[in-house]
N, C-alpha and C. Protein backbone atom coordinates (compact mmCIF):
# COMPACT_ATOMS: atom_id res chain seq x y z
N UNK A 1 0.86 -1.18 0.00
CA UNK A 1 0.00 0.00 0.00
C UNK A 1 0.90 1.24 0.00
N UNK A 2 0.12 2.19 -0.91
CA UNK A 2 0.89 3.34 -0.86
C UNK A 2 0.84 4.55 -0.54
N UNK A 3 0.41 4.81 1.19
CA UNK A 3 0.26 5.59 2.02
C UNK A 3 0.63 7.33 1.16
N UNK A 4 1.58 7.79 1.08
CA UNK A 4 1.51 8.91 0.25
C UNK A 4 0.74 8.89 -0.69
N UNK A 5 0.66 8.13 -1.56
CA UNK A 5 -0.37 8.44 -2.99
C UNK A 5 -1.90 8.62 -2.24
N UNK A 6 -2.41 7.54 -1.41
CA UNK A 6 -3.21 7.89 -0.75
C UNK A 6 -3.55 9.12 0.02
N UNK A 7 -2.80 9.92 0.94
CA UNK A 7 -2.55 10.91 1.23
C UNK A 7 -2.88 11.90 0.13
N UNK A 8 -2.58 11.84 -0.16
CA UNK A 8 -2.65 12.98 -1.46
C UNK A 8 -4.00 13.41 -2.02
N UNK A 9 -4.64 12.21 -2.04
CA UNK A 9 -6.28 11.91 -2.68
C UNK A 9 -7.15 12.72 -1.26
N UNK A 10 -6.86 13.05 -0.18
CA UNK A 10 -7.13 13.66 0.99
C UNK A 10 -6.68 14.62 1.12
N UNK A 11 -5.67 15.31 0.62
CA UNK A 11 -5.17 16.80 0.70
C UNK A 11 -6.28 17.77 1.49
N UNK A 12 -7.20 17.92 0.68
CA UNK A 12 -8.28 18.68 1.11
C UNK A 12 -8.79 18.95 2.60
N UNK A 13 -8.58 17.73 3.29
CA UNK A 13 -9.26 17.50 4.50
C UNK A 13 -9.08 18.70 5.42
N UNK A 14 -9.66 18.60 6.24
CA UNK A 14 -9.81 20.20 7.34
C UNK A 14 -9.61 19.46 8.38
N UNK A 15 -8.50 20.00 9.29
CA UNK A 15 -8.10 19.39 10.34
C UNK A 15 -8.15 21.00 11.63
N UNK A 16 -8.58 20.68 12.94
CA UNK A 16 -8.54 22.00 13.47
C UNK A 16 -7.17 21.71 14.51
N UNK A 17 -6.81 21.87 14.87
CA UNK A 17 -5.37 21.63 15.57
C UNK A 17 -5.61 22.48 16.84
N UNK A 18 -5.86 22.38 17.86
CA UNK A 18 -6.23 23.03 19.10
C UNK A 18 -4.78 22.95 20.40
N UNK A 19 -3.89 23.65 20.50
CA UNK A 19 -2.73 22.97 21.12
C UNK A 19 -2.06 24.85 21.19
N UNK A 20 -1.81 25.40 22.64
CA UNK A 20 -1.68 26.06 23.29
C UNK A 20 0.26 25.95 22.88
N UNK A 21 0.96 25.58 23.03
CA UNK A 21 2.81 25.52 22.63
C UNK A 21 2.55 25.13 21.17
N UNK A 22 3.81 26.68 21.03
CA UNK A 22 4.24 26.66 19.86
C UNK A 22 4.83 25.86 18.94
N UNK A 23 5.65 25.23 19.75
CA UNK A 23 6.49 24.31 19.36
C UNK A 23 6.03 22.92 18.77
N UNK A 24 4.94 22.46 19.61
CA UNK A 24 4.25 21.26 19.23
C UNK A 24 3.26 21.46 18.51
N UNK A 25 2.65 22.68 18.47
CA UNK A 25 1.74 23.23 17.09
C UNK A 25 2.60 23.12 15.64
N UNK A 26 4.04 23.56 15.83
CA UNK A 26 4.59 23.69 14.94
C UNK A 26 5.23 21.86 14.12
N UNK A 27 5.49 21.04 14.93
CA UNK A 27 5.70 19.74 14.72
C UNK A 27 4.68 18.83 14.31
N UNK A 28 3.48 19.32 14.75
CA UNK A 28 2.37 19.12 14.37
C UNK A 28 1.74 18.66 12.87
N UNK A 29 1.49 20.10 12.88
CA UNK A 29 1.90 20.55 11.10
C UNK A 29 3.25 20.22 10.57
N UNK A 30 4.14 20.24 11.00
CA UNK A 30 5.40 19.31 10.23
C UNK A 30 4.62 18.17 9.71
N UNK A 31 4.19 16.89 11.01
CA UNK A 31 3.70 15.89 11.07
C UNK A 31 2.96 15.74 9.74
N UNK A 32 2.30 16.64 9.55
CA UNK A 32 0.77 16.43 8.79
C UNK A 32 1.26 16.73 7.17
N UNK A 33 2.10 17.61 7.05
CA UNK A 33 2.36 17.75 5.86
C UNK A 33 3.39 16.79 5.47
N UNK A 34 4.28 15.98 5.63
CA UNK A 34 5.02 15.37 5.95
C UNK A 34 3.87 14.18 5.20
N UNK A 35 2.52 14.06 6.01
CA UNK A 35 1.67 13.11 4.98
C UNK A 35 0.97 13.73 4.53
N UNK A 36 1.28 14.83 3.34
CA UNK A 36 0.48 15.42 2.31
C UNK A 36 -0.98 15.40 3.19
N UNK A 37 -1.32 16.26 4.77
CA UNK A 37 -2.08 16.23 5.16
C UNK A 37 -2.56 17.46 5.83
N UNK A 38 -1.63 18.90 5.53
CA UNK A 38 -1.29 19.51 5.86
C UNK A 38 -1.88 21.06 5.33
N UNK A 39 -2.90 20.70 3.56
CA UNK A 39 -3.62 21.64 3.21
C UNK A 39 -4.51 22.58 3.96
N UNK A 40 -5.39 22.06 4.89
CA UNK A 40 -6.23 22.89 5.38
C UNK A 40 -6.39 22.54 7.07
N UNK A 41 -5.23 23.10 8.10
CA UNK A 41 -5.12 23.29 9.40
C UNK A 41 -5.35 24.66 9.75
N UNK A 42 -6.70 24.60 10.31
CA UNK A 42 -6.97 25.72 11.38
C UNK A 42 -6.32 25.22 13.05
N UNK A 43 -4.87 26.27 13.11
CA UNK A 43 -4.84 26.30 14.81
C UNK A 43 -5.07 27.23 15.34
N UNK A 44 -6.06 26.91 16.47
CA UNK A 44 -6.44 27.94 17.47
C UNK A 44 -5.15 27.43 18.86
N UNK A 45 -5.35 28.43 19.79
CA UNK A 45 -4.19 28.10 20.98
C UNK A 45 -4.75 28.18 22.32
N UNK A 46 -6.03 28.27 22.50
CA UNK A 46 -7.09 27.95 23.58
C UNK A 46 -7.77 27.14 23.61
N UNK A 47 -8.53 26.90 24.54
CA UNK A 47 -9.67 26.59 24.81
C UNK A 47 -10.66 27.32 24.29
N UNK A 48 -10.88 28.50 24.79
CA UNK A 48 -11.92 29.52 24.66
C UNK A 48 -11.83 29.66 23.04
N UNK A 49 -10.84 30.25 22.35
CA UNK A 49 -10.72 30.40 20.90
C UNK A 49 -11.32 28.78 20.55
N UNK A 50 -11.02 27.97 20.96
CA UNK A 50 -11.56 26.39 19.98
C UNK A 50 -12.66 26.51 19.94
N UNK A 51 -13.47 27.04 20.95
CA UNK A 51 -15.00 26.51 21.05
C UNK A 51 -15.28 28.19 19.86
N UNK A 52 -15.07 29.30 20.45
CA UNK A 52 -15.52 30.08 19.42
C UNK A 52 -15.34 29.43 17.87
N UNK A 53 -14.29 29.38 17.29
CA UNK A 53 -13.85 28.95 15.98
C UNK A 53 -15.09 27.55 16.13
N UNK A 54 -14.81 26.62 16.65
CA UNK A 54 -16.07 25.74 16.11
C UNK A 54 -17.57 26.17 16.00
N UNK A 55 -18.29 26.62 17.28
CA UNK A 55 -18.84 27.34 17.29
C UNK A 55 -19.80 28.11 16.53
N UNK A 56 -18.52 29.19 15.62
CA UNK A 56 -18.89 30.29 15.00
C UNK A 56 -19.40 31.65 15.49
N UNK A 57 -18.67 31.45 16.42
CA UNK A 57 -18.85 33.25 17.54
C UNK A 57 -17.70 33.33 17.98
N UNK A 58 -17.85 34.84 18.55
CA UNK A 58 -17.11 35.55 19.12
C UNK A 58 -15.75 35.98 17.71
N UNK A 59 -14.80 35.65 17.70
CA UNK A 59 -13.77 36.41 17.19
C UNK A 59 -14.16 35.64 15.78
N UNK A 60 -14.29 34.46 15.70
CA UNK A 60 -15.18 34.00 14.42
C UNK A 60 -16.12 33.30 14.05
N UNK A 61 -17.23 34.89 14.46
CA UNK A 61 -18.80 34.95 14.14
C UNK A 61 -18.88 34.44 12.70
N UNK A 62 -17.86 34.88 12.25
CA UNK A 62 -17.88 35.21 10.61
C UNK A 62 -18.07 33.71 9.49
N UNK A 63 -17.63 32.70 10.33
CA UNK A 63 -17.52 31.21 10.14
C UNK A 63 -18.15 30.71 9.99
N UNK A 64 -18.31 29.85 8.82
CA UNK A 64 -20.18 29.13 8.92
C UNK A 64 -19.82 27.89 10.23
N UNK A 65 -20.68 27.60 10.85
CA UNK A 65 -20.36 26.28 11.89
C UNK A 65 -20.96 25.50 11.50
N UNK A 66 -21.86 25.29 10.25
CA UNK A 66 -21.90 24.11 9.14
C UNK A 66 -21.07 23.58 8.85
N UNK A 67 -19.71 24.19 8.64
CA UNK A 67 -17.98 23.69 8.19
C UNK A 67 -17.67 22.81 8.91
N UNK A 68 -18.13 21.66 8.91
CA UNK A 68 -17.52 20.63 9.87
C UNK A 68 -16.09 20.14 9.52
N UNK A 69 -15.19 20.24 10.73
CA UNK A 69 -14.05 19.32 10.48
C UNK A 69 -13.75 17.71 10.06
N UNK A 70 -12.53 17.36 9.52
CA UNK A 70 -12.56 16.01 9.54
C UNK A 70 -11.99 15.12 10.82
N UNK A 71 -11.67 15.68 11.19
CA UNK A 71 -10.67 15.76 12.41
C UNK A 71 -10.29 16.85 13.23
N UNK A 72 -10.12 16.46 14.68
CA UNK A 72 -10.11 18.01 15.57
C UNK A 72 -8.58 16.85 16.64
N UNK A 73 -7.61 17.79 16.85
CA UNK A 73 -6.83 17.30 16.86
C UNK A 73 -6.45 18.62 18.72
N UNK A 74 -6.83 18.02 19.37
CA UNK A 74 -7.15 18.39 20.53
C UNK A 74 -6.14 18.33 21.71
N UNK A 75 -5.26 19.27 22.33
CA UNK A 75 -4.32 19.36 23.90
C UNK A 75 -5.42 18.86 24.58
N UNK A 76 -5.17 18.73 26.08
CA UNK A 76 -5.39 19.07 27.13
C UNK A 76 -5.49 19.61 27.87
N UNK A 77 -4.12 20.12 28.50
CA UNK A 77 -3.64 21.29 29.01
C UNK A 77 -3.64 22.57 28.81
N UNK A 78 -4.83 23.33 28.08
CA UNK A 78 -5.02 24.60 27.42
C UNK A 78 -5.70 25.48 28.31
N UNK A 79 -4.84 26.98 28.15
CA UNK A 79 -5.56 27.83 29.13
C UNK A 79 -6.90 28.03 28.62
N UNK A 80 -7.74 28.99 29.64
CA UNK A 80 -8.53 29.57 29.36
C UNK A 80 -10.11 28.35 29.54
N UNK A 81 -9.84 27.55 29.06
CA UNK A 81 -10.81 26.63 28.89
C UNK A 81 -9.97 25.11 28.61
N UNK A 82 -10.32 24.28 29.44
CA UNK A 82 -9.10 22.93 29.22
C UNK A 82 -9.91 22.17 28.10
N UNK A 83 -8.94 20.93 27.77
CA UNK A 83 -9.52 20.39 26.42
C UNK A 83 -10.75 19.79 26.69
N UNK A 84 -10.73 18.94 28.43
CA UNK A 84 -11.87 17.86 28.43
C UNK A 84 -13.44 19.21 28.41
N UNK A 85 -13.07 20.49 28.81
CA UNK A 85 -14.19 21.12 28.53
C UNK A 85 -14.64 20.83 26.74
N UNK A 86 -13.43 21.42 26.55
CA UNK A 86 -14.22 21.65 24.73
C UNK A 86 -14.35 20.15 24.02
N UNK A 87 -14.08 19.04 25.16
CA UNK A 87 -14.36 17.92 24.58
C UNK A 87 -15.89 17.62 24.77
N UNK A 88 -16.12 17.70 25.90
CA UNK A 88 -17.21 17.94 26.70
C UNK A 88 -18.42 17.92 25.22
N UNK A 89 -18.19 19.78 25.22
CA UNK A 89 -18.67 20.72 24.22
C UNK A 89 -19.25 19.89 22.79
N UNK A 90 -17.85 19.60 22.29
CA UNK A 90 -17.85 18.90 20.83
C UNK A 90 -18.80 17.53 20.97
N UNK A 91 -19.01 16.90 22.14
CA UNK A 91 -19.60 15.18 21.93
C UNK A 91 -21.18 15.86 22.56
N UNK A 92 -21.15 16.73 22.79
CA UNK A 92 -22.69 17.51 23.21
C UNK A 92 -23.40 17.92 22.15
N UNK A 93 -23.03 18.11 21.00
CA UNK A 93 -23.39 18.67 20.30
C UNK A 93 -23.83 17.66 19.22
N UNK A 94 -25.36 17.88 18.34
CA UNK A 94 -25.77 16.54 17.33
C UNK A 94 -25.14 16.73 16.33
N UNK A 95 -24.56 18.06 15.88
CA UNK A 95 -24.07 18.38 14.76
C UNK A 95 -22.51 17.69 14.79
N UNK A 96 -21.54 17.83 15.97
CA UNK A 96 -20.25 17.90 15.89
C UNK A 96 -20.22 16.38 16.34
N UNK A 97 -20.96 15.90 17.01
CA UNK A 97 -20.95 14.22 18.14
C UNK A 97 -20.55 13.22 17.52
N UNK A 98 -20.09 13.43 15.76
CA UNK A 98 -19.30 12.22 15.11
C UNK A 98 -18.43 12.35 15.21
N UNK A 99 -17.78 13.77 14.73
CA UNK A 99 -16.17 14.22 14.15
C UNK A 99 -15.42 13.46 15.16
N UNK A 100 -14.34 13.13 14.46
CA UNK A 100 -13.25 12.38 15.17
C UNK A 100 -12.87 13.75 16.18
N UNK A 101 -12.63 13.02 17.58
CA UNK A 101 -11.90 13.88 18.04
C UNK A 101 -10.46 13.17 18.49
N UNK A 102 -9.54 13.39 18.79
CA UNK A 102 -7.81 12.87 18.89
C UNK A 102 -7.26 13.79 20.07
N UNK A 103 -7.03 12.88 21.36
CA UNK A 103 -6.33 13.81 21.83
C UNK A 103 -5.00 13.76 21.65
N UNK A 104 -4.42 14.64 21.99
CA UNK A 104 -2.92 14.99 21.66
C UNK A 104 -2.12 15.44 22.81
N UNK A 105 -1.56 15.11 23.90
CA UNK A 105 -1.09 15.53 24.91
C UNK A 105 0.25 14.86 25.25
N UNK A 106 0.84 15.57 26.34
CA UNK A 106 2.07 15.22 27.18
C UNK A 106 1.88 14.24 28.19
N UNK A 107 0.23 14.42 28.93
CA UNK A 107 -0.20 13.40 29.84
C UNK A 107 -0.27 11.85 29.48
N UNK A 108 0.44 11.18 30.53
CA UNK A 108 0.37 9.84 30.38
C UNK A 108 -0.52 9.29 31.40
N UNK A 109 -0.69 10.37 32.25
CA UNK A 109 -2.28 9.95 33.67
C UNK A 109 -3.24 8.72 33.34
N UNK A 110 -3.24 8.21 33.83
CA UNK A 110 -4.72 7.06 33.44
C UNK A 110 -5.85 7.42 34.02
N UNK A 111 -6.03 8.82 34.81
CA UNK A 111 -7.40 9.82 35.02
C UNK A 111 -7.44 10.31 33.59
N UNK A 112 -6.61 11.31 33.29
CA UNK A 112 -6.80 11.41 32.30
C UNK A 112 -7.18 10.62 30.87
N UNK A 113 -6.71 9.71 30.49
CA UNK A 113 -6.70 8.66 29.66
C UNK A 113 -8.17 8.24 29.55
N UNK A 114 -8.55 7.63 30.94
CA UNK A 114 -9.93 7.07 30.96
C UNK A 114 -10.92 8.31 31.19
N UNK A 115 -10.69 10.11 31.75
CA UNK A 115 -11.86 10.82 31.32
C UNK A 115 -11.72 10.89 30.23
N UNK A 116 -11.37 11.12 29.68
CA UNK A 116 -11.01 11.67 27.73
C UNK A 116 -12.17 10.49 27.11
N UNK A 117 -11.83 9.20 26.81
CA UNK A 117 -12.83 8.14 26.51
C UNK A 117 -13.82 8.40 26.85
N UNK A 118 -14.13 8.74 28.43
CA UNK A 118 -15.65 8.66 28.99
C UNK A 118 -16.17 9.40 28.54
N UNK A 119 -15.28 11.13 28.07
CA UNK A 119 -16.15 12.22 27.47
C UNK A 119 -16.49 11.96 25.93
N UNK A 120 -15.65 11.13 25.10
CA UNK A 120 -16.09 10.79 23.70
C UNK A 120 -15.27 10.48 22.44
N UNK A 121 -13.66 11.03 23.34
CA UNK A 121 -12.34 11.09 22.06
C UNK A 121 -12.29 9.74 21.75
N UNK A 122 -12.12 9.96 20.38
CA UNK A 122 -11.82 8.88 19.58
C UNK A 122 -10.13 7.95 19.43
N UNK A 123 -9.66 9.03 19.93
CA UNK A 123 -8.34 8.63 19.86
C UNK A 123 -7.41 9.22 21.26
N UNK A 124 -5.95 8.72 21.46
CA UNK A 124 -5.50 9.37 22.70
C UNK A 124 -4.01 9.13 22.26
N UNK A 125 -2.78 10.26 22.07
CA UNK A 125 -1.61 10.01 21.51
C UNK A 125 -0.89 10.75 22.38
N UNK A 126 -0.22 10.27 23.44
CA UNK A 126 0.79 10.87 23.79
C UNK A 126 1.92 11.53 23.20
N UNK A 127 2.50 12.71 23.22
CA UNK A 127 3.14 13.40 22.50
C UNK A 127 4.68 12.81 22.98
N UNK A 128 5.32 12.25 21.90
CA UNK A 128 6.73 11.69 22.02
C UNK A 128 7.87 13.33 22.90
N UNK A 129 8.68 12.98 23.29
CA UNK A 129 9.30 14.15 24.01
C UNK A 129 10.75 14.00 22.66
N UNK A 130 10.94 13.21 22.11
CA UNK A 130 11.88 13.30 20.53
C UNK A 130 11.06 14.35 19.64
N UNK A 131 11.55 14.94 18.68
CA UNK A 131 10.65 15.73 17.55
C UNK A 131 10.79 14.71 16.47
N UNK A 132 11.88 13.76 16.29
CA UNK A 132 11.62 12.88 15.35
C UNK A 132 10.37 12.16 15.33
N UNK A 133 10.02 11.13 16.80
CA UNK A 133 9.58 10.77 17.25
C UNK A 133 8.24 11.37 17.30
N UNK A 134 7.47 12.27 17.45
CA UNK A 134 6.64 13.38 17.85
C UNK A 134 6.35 13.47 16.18
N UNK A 135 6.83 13.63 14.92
CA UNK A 135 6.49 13.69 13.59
C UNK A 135 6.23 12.47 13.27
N UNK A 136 6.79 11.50 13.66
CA UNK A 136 6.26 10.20 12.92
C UNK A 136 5.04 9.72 13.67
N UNK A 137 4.75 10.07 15.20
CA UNK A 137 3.81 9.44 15.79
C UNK A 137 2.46 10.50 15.01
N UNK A 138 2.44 11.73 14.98
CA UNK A 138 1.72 12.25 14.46
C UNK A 138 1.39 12.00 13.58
N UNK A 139 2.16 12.11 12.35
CA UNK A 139 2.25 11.64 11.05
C UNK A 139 1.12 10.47 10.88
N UNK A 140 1.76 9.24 11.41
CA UNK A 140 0.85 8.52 11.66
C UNK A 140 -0.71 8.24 12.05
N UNK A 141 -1.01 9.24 12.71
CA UNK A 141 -1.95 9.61 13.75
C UNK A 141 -3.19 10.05 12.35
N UNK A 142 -2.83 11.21 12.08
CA UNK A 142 -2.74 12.02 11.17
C UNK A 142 -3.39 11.44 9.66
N UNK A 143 -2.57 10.07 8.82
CA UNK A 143 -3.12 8.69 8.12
C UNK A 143 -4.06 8.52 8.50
N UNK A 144 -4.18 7.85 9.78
CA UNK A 144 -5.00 7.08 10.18
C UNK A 144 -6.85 7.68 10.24
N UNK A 145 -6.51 9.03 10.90
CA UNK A 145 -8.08 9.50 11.12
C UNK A 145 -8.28 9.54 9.51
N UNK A 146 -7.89 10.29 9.15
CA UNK A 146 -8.23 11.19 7.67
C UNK A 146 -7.67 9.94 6.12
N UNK A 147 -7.35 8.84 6.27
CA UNK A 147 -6.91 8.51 4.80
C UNK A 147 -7.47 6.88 5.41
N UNK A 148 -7.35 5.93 6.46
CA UNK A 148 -7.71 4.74 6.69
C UNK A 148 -9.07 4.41 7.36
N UNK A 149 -9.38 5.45 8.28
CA UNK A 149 -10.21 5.07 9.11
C UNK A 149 -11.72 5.50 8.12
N UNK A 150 -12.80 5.28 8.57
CA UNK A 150 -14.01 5.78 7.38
C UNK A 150 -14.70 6.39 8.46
N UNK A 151 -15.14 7.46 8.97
CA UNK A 151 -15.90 7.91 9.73
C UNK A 151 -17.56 7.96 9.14
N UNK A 152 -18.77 7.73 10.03
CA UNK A 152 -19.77 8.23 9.41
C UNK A 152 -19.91 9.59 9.07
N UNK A 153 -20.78 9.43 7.87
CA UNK A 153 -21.36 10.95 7.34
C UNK A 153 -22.67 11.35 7.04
């Protein structure tokens, strides 16, 4: 199988990237483009900004919130509003309660681990502390929601 060519046929996909450090926002998107996955990332760096941007209020009213993502690629640890809130949020909602959600964190907690599930994420990836490591796990991550897995629609 040929994971890039595949990739490619997905370019398009809309991924929202929700993750407060720069740095791992930035490896992130390495990650994603890295699998030709990288066309259309909205990152917000809150909490509060995620739920607006999904939403469609506050700083972007302007947004249709018909625009569903294909993937929401979700911290934890985010000021303002933490992730399991806007996880909360996203599996509350009839419109958003499919989209994959992925968390993406530093936490290896098994509180954490098992609220995240209970609230609705689809996925749970500890963030490698390598950047090599941290691009390929993503990378991977990344395939998987958007080019292997089939979500309903």
């Amino acid at each position: 199988m040929n994971v890039p060519l595949m990739a490619s046929a997905y370019q398009e996909a809309e991924i929202l990237l929700i993750e407060d450090n720069p740095s791992d926002a930035e490896l992130t998107i390495r990650a994603l483009k890295k699998s030709n996955l990288a066309n259309n990332v909205f990152h917000v760096k809150d909490g509060e900004e995620a739920l607006e941007f999904i939403f469609g209020n506050g700083r972007y009213a302007d947004r249709d919130p018909n625009r569903l993502m294909d993937v929401i690629l979700l911290d934890l640890k985010l000021p303002k509003v933490d992730g399991f809130e806007v996880l909360k949020r996203i599996k509350a909602d009839n419109r958003l309660k499919l989209t994959p959600v992925v968390i993406v964190t530093s936490s290896q907690e098994s509180r954490d681990l098992d609220e995240a599930y209970r609230l609705g994420a689809n996925g749970y990836v500890v963030k490698p502390i390598d950047a090599g490591s941290f691009i390929d796990s993503l990378s991977q991550a990344g395939l998987y929601w958007l080019v292997i897995n089939k979500p309903p629609r």
